[in-house]
C-alpha atoms as a PDB file:
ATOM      1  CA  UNK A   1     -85.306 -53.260  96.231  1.00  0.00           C
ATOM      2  CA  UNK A   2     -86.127 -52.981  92.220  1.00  0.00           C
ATOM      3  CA  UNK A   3     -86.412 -49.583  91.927  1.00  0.00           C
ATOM      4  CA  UNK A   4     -83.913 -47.571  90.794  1.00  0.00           C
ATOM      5  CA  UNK A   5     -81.631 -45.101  93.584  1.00  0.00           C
ATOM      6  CA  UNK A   6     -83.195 -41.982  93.259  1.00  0.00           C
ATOM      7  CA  UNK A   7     -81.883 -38.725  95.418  1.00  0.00           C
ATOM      8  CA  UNK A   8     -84.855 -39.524  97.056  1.00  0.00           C
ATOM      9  CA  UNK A   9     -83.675 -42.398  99.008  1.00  0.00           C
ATOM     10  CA  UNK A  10     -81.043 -40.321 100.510  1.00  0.00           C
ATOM     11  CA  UNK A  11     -83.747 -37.754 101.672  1.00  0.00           C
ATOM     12  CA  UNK A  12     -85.835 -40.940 103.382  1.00  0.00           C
ATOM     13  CA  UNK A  13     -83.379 -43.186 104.339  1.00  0.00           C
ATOM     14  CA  UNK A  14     -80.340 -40.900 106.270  1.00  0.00           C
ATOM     15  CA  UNK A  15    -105.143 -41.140  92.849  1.00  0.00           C
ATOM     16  CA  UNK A  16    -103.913 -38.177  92.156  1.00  0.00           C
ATOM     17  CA  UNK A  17    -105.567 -34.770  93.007  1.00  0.00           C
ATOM     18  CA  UNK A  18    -105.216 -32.388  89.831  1.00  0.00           C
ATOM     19  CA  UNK A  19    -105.875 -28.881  91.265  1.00  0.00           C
ATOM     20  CA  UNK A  20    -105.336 -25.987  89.080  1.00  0.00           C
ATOM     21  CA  UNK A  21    -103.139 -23.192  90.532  1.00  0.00           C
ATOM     22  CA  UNK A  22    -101.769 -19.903  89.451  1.00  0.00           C
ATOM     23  CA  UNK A  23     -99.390 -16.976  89.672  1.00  0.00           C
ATOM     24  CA  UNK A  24     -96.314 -16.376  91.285  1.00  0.00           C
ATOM     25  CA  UNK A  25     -95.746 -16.117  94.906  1.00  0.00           C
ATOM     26  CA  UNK A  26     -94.128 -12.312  96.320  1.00  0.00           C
ATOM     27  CA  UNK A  27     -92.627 -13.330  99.903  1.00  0.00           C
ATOM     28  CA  UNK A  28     -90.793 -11.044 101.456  1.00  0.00           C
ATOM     29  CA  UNK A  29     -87.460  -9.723  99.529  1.00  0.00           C
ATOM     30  CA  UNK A  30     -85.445 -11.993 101.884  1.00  0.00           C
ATOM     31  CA  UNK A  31     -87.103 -15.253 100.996  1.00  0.00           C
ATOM     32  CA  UNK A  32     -87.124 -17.336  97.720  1.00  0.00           C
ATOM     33  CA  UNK A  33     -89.837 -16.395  95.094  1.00  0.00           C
ATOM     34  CA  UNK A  34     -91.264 -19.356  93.033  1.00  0.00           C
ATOM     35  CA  UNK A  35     -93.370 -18.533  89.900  1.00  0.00           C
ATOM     36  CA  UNK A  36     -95.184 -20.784  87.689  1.00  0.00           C
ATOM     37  CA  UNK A  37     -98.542 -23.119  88.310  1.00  0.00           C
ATOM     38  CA  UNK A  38     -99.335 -26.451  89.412  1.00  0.00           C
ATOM     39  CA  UNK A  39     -97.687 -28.869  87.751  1.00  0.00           C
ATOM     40  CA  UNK A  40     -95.620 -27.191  85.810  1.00  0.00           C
ATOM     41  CA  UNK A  41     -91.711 -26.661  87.010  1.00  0.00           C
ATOM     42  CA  UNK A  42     -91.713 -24.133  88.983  1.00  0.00           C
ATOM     43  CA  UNK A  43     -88.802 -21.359  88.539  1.00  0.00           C
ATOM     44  CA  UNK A  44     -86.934 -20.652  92.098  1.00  0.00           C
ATOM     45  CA  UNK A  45     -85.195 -17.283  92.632  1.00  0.00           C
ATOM     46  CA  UNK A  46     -82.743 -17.309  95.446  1.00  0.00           C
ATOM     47  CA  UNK A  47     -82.515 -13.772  97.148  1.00  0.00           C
ATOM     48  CA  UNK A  48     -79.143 -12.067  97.834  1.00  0.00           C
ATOM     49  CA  UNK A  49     -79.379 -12.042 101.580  1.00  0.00           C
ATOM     50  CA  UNK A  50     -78.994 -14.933 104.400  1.00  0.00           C
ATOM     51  CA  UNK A  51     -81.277 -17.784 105.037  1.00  0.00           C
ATOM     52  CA  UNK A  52     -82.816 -17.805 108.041  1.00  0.00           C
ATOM     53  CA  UNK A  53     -82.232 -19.622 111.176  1.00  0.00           C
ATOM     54  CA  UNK A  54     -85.707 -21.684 111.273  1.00  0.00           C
ATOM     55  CA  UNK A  55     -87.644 -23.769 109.307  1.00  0.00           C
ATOM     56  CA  UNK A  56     -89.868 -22.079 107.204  1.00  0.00           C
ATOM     57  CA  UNK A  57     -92.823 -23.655 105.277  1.00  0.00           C
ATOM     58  CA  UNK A  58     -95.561 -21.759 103.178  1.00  0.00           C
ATOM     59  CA  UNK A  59     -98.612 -22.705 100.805  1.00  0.00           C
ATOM     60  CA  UNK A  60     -98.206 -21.346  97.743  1.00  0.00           C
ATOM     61  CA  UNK A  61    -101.415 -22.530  95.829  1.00  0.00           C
ATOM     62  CA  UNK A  62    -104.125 -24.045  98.146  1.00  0.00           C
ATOM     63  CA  UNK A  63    -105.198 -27.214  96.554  1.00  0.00           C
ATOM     64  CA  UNK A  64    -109.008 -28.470  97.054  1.00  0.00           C
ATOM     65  CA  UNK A  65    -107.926 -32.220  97.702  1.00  0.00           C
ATOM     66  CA  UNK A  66    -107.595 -34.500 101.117  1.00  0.00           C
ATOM     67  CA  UNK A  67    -105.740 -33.281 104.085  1.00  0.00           C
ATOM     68  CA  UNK A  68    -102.186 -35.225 104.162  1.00  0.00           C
ATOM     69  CA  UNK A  69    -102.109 -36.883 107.446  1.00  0.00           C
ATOM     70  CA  UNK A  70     -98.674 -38.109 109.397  1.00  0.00           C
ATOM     71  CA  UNK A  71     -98.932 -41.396 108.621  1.00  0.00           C
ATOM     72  CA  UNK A  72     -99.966 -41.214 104.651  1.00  0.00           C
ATOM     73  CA  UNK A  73     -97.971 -42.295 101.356  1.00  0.00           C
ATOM     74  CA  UNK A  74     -97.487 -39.030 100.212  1.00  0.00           C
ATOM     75  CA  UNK A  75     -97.160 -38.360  96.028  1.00  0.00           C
ATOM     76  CA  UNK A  76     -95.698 -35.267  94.795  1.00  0.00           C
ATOM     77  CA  UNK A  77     -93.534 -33.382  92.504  1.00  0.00           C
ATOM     78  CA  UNK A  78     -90.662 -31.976  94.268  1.00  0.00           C
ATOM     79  CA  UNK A  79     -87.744 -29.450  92.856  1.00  0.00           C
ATOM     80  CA  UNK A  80     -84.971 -28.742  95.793  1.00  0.00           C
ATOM     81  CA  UNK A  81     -82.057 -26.362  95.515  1.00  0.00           C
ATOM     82  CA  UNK A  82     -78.856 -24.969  97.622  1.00  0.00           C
ATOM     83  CA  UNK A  83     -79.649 -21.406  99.423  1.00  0.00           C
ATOM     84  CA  UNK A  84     -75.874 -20.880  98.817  1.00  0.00           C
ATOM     85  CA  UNK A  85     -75.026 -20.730  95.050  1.00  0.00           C
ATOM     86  CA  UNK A  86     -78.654 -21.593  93.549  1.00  0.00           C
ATOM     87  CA  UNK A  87     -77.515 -25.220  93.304  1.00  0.00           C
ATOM     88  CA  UNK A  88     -79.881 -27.861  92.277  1.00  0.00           C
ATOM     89  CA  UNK A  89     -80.020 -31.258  94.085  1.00  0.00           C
ATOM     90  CA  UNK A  90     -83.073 -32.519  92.915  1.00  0.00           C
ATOM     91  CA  UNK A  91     -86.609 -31.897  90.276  1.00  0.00           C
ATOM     92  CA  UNK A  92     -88.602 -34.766  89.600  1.00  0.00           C
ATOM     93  CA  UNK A  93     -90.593 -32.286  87.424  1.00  0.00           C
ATOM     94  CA  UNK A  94     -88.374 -32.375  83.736  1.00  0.00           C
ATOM     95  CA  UNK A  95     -88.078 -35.665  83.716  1.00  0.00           C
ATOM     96  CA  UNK A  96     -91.796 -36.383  84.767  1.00  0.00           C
ATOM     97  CA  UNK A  97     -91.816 -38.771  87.401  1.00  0.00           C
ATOM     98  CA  UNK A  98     -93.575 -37.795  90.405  1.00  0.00           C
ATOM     99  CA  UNK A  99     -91.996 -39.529  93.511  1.00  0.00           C
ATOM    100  CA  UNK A 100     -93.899 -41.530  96.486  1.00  0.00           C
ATOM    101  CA  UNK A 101     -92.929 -41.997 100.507  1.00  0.00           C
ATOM    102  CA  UNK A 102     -93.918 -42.483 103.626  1.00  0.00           C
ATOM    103  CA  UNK A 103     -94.569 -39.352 105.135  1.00  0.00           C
ATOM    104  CA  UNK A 104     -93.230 -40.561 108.969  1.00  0.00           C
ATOM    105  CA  UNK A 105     -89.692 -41.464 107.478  1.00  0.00           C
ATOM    106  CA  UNK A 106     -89.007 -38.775 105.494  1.00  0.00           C
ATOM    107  CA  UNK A 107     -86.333 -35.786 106.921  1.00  0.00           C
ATOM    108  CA  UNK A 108     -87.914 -33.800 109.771  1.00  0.00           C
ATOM    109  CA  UNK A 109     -89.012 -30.815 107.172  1.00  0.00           C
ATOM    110  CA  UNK A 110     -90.461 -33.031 104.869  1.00  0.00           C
ATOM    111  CA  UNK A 111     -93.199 -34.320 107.650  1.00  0.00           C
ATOM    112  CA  UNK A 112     -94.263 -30.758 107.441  1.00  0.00           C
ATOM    113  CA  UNK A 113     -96.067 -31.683 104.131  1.00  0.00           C
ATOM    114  CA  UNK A 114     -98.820 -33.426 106.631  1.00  0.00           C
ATOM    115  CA  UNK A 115    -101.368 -31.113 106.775  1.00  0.00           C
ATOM    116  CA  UNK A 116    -101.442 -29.931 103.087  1.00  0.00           C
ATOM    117  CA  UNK A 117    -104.243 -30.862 101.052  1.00  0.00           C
ATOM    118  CA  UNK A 118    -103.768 -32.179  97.936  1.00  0.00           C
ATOM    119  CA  UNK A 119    -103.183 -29.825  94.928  1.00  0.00           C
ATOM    120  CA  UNK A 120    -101.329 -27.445  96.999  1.00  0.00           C
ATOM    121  CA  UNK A 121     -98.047 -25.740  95.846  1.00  0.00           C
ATOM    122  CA  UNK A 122     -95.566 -25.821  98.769  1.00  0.00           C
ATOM    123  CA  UNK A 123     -92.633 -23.710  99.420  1.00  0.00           C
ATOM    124  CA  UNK A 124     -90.158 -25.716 102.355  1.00  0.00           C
ATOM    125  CA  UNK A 125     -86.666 -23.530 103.073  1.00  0.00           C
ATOM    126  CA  UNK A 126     -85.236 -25.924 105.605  1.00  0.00           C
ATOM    127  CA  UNK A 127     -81.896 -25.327 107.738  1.00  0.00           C
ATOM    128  CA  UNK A 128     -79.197 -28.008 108.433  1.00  0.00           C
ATOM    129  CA  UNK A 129     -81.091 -29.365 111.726  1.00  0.00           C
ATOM    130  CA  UNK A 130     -84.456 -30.254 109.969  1.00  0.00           C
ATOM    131  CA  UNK A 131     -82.592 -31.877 106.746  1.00  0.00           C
ATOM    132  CA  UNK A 132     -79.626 -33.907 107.537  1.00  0.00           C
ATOM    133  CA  UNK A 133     -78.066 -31.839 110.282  1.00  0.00           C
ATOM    134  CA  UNK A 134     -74.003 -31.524 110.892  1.00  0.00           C
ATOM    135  CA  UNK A 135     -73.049 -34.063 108.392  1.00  0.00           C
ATOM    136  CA  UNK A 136     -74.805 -33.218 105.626  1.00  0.00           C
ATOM    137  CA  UNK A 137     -75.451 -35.998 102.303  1.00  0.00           C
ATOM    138  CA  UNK A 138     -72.288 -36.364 100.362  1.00  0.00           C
ATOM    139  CA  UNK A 139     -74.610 -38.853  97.952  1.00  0.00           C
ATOM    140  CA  UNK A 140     -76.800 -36.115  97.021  1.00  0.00           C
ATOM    141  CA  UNK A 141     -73.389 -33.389  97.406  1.00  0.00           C
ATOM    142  CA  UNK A 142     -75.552 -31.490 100.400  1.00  0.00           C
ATOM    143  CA  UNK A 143     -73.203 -30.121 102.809  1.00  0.00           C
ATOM    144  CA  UNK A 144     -73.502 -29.729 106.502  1.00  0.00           C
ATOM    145  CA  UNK A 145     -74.148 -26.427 106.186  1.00  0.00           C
ATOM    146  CA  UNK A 146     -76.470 -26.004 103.390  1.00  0.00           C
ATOM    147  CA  UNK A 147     -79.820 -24.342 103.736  1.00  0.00           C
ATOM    148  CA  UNK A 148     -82.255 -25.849 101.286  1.00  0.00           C
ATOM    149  CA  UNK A 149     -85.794 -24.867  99.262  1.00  0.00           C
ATOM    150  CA  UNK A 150     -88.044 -27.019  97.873  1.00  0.00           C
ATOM    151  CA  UNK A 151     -90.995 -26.831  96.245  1.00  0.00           C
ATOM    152  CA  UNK A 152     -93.571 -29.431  96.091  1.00  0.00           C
ATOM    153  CA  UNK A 153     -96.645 -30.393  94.231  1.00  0.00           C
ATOM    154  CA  UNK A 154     -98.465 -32.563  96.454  1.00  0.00           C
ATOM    155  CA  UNK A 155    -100.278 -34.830  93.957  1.00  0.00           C
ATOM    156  CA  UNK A 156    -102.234 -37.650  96.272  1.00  0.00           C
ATOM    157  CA  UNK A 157    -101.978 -39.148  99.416  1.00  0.00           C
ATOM    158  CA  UNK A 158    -103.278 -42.570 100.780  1.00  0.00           C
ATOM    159  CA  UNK A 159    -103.400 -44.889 104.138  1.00  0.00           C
ATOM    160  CA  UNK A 160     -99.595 -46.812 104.542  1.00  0.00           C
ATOM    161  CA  UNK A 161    -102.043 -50.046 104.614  1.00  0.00           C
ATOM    162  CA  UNK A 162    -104.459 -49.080 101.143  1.00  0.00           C
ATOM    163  CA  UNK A 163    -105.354 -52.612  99.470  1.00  0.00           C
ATOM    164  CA  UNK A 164    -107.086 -53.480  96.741  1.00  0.00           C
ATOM    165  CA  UNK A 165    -110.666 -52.299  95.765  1.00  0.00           C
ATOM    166  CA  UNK A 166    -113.168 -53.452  93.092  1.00  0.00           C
ATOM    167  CA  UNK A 167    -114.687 -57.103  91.520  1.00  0.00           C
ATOM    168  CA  UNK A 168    -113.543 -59.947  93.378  1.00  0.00           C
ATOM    169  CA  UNK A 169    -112.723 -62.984  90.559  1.00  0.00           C
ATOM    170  CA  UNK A 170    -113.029 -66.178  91.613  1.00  0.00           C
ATOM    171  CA  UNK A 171    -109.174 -68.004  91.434  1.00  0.00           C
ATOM    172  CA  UNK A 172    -109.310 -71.807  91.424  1.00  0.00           C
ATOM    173  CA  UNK A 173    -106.021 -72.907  90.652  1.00  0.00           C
ATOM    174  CA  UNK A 174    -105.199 -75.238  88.232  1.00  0.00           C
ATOM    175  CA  UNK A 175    -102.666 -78.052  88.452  1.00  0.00           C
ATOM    176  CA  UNK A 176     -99.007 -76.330  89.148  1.00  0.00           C
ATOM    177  CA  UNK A 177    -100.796 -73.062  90.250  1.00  0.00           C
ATOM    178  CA  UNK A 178     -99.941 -71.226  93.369  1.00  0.00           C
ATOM    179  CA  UNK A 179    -102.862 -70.835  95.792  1.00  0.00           C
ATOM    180  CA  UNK A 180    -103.381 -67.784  97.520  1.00  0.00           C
ATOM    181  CA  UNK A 181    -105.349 -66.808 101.027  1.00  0.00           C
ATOM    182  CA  UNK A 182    -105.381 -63.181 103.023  1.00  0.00           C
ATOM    183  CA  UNK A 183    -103.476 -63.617 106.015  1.00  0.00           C
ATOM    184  CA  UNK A 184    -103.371 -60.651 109.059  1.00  0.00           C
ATOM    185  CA  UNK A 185    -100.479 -58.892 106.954  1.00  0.00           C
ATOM    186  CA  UNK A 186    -101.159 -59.512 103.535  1.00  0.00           C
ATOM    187  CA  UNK A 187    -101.622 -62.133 101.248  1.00  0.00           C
ATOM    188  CA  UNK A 188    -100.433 -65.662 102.112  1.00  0.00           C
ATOM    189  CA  UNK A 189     -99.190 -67.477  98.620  1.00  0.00           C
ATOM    190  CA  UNK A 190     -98.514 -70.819  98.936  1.00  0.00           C
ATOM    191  CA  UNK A 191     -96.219 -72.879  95.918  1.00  0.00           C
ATOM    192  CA  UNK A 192     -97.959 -76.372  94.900  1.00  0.00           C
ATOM    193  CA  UNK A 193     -95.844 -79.178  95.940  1.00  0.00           C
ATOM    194  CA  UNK A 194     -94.350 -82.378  93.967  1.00  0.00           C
ATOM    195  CA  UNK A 195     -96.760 -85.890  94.922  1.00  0.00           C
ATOM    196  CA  UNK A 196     -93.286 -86.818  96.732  1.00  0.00           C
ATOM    197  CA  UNK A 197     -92.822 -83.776  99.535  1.00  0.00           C
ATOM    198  CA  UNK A 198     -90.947 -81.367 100.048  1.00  0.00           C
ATOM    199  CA  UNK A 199     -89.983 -80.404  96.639  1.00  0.00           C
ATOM    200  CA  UNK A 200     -91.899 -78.114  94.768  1.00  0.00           C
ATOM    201  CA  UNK A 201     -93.985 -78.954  91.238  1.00  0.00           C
ATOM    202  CA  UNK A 202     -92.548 -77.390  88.359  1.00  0.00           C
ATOM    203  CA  UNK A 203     -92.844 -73.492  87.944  1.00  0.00           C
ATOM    204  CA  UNK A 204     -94.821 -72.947  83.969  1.00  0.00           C
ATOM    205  CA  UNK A 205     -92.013 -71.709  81.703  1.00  0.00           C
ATOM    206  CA  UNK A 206     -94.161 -68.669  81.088  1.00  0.00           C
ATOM    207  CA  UNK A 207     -95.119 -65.216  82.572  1.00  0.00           C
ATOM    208  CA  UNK A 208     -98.924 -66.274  84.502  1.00  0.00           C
ATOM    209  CA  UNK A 209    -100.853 -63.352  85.166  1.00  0.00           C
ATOM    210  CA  UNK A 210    -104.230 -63.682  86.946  1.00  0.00           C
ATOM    211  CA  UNK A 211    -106.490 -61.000  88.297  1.00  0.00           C
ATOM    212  CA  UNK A 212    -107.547 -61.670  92.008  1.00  0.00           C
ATOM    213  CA  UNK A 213    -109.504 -58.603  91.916  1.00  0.00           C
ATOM    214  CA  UNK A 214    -110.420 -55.909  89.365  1.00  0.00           C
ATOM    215  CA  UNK A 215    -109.989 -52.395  90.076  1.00  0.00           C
ATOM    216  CA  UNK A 216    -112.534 -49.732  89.043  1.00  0.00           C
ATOM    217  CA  UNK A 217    -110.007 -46.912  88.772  1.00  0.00           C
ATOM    218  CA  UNK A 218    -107.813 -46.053  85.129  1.00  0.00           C
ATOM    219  CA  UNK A 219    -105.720 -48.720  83.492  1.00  0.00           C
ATOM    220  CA  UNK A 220    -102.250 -48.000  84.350  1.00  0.00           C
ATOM    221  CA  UNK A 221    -100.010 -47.078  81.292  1.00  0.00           C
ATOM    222  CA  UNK A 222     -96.374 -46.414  81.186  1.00  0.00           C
ATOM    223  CA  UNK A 223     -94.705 -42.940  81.955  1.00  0.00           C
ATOM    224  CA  UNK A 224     -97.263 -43.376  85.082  1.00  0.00           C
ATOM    225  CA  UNK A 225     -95.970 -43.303  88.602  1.00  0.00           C
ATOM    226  CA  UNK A 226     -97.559 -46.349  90.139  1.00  0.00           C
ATOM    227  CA  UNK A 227     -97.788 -47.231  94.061  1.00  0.00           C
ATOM    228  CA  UNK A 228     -98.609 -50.979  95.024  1.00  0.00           C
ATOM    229  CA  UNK A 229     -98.371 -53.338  97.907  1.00  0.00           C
ATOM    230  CA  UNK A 230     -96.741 -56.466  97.126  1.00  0.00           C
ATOM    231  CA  UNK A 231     -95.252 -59.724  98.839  1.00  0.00           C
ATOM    232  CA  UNK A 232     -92.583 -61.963  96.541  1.00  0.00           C
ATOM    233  CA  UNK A 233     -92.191 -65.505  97.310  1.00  0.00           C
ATOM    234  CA  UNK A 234     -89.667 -67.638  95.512  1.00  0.00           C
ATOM    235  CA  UNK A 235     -90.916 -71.011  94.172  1.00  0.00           C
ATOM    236  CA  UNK A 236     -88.292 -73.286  94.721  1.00  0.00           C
ATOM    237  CA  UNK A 237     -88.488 -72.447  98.350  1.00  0.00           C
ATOM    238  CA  UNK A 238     -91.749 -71.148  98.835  1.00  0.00           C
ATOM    239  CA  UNK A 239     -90.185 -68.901 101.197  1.00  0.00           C
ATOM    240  CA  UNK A 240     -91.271 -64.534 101.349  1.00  0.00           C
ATOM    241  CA  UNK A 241     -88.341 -62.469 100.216  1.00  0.00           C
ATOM    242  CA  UNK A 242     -90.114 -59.240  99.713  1.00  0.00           C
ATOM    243  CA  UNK A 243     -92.811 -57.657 101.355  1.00  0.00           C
ATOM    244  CA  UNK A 244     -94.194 -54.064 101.480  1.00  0.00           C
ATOM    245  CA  UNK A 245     -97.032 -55.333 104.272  1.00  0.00           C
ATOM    246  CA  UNK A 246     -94.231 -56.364 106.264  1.00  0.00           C
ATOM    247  CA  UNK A 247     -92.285 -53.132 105.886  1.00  0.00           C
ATOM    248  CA  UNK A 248     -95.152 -51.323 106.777  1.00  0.00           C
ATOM    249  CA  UNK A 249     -95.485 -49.502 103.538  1.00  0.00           C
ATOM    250  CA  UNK A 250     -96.560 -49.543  99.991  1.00  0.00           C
ATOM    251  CA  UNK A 251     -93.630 -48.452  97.335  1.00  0.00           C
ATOM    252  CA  UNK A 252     -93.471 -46.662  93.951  1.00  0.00           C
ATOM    253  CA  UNK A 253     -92.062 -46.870  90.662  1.00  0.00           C
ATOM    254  CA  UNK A 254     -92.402 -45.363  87.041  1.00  0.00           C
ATOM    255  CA  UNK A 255     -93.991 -47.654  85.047  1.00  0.00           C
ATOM    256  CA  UNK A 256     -91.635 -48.707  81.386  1.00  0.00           C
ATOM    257  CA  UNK A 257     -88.834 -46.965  82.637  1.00  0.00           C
ATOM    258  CA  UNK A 258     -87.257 -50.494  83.562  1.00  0.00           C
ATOM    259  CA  UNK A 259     -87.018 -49.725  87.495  1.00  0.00           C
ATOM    260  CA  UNK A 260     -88.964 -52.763  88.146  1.00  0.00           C
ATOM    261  CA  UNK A 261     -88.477 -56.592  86.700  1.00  0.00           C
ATOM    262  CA  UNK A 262     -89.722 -57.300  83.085  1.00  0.00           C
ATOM    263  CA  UNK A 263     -92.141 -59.197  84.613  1.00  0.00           C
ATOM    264  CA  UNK A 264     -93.724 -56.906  86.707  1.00  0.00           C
ATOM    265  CA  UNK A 265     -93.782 -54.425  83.459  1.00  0.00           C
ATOM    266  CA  UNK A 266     -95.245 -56.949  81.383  1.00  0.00           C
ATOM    267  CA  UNK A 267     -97.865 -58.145  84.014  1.00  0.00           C
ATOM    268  CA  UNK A 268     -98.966 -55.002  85.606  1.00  0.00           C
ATOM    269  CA  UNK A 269     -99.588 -52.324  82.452  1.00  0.00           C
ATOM    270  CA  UNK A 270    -103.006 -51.779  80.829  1.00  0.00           C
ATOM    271  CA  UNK A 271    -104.418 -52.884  84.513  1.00  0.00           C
ATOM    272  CA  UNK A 272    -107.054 -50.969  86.489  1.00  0.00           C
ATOM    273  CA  UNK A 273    -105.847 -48.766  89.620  1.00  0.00           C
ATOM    274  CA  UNK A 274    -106.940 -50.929  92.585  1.00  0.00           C
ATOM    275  CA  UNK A 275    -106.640 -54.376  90.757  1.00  0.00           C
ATOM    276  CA  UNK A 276    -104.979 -57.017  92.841  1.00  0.00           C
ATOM    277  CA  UNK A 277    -102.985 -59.667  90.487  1.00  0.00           C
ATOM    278  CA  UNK A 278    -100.838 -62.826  90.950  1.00  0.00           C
ATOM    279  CA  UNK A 279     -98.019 -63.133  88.779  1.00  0.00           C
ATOM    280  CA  UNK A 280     -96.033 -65.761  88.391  1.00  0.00           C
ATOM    281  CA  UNK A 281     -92.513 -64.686  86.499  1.00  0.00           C
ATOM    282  CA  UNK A 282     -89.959 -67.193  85.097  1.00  0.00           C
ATOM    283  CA  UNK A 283     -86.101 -66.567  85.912  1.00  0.00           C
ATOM    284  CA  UNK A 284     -85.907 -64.706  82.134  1.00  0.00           C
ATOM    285  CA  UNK A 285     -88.449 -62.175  83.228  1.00  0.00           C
ATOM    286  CA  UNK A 286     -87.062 -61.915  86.850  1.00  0.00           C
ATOM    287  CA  UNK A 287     -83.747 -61.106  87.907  1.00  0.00           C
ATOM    288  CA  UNK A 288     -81.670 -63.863  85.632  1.00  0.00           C
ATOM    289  CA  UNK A 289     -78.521 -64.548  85.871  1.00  0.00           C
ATOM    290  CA  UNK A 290     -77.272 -61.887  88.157  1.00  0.00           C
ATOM    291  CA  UNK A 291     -80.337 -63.581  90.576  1.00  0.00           C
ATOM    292  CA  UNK A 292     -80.682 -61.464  94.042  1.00  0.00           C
ATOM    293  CA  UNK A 293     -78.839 -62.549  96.864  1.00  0.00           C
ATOM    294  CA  UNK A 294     -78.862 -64.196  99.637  1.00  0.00           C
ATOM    295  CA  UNK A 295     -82.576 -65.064  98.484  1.00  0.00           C
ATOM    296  CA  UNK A 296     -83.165 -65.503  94.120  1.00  0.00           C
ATOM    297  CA  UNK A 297     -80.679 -67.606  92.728  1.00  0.00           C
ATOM    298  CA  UNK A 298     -80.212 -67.468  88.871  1.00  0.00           C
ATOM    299  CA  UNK A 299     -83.121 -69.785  87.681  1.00  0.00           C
ATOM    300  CA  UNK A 300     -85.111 -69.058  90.141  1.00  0.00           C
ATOM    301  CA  UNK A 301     -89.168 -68.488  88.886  1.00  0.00           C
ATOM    302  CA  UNK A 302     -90.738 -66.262  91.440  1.00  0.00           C
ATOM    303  CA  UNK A 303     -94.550 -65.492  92.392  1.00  0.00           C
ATOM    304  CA  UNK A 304     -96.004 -62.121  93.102  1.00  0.00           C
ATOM    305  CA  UNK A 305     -99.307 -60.724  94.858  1.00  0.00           C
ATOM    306  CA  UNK A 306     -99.593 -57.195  93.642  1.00  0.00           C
ATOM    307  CA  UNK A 307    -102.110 -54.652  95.018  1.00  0.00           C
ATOM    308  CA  UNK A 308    -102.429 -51.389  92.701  1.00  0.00           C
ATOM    309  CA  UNK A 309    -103.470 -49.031  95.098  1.00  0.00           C
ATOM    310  CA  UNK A 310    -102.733 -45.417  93.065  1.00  0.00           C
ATOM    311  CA  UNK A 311    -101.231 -43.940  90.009  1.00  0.00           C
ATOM    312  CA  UNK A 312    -100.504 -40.383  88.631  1.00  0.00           C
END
């Protein structure tokens, strides 16, 4: 809910492996031809003739990395064009900003990606019935009848539940501190009460960040795509209003691009991949005024349990 709406919600809603690849690929004359390497934009040339009827799906560049399984957060690099007029609809490659899903609700030809390994170049040309059939996407201007090619660079892959990993640090918390406990499905933060239940103590006025558990992957840095598990609970209430254990799912975001509150941006950077952090972010460094309804009201302060599981 804080990232920004990418033309990749349309396609799932309706550590990275760095392989080296080269070359070109030569299909046959009556399929697409993609030249360049991994990681670098690849260049699509649409042939004269008429798609075909079927889904077709080839490896380009074999990477070296893990097998994608069905049920993985897949991240990759993905450029995705019209058959019919060499129309673009989508490259996360200029703007550098790899994206991040759940393999088992992406579009039909998208699951195909299960089975890759990571660093491989893959070439999808998918007909109406394995994208977004009759009706097309009028968000992302695809048509009922459109035939479309992608090209991915799958860059990593991990387990829908992937959690923290490294140094556990000790958390006692001090007067007016939330406590937090592992529960079945995720962490289980409970706001300190007032001496007089049930209202709450006061929230500090200030961002609180403290590591739960330190990661022994890279410190994350800005211009990074990042993929975390998190569950949100507003103080006043003490009440869960975001959860990716409950959804099933970790999410993803680019890191100081402003797709995520301030005080996720100002909590998270410089930390290691696999860290697990509470935050606790005052209404300036939330969503302020505006709040987020039915749940975050204007002044309300809000505490976070963040897992870092990747980054690319």
């Amino acid at each position: 809910m804080r990232t920004m709406r990418r033309f990749l919600v349309a396609m799932v809603l309706l550590a990275a492996a760095s392989a080296a690849g080269c070359g070109s690929s030569q299909p046959p004359p009556d399929m697409p031809s993609v030249r360049g390497t991994f990681g670098a934009d690849p260049v699509i040339s649409m042939p004269n003739g008429t798609p075909p009827g079927q889904l077709v799906v080839r490896t380009l560049i074999q990477g070296h990395g893990p097998v994608v399984r069905p049920h993985d957060y897949v991240l990759f690099n993905v450029q995705g064009k019209v058959w019919a007029g060499d129309r673009e609809v989508v490259d996360s490659y200029t703007n550098h900003s790899p994206q991040g899903l759940p393999l088992r609700s992406a579009i039909p030809a998208w699951r195909s990606l299960a089975g890759q390994r990571t660093g491989s170049r893959v070439l999808m040309v998918v007909p109406p019935k394995d994208a977004f059939g009759p009706k097309g996407n009028p968000q992302a201007n695809i048509m009922g009848s459109d035939t479309l090619v992608f090209v991915f660079d799958v860059l990593g892959s991990l387990q829908e539940t992937a959690h923290a990993t490294g140094t556990v640090i000790p958390y006692h918390p001090g007067p007016g501190l939330p406590s937090v406990a592992w529960a079945a499905h995720g962490p289980k933060i409970t706001v300190p009460a007032k001496a007089t239940p049930p209202a709450k103590a006061t929230p500090p006025a200030k961002l609180v960040r403290q590591v739960l558990i330190r990661g022994r992957g890279r410190p994350i840095q800005a211009g990074q795509t990042v993929v975390v598990q998190d569950t949100g609970v507003v103080w006043r209430t003490g009440k869960v209003f975001d959860s990716t254990w409950a959804r099933g799912f970790p999410e993803s975001f680019l890191l100081g691009a402003g797709q995520v509150l301030p005080g996720w941006e100002n909590g998270l950077g410089g930390l290691p991949v696999g860290s697990r952090v509470l935050l606790v972010i005052p209404p300036t460094l939330g969503y302020g005024q505006a709040g987020h309804a039915p749940y975050v009201g204007s002044k309300d302060t809000l505490v976070f349990v963040i897992d870092i599981v990747a980054a690319t």
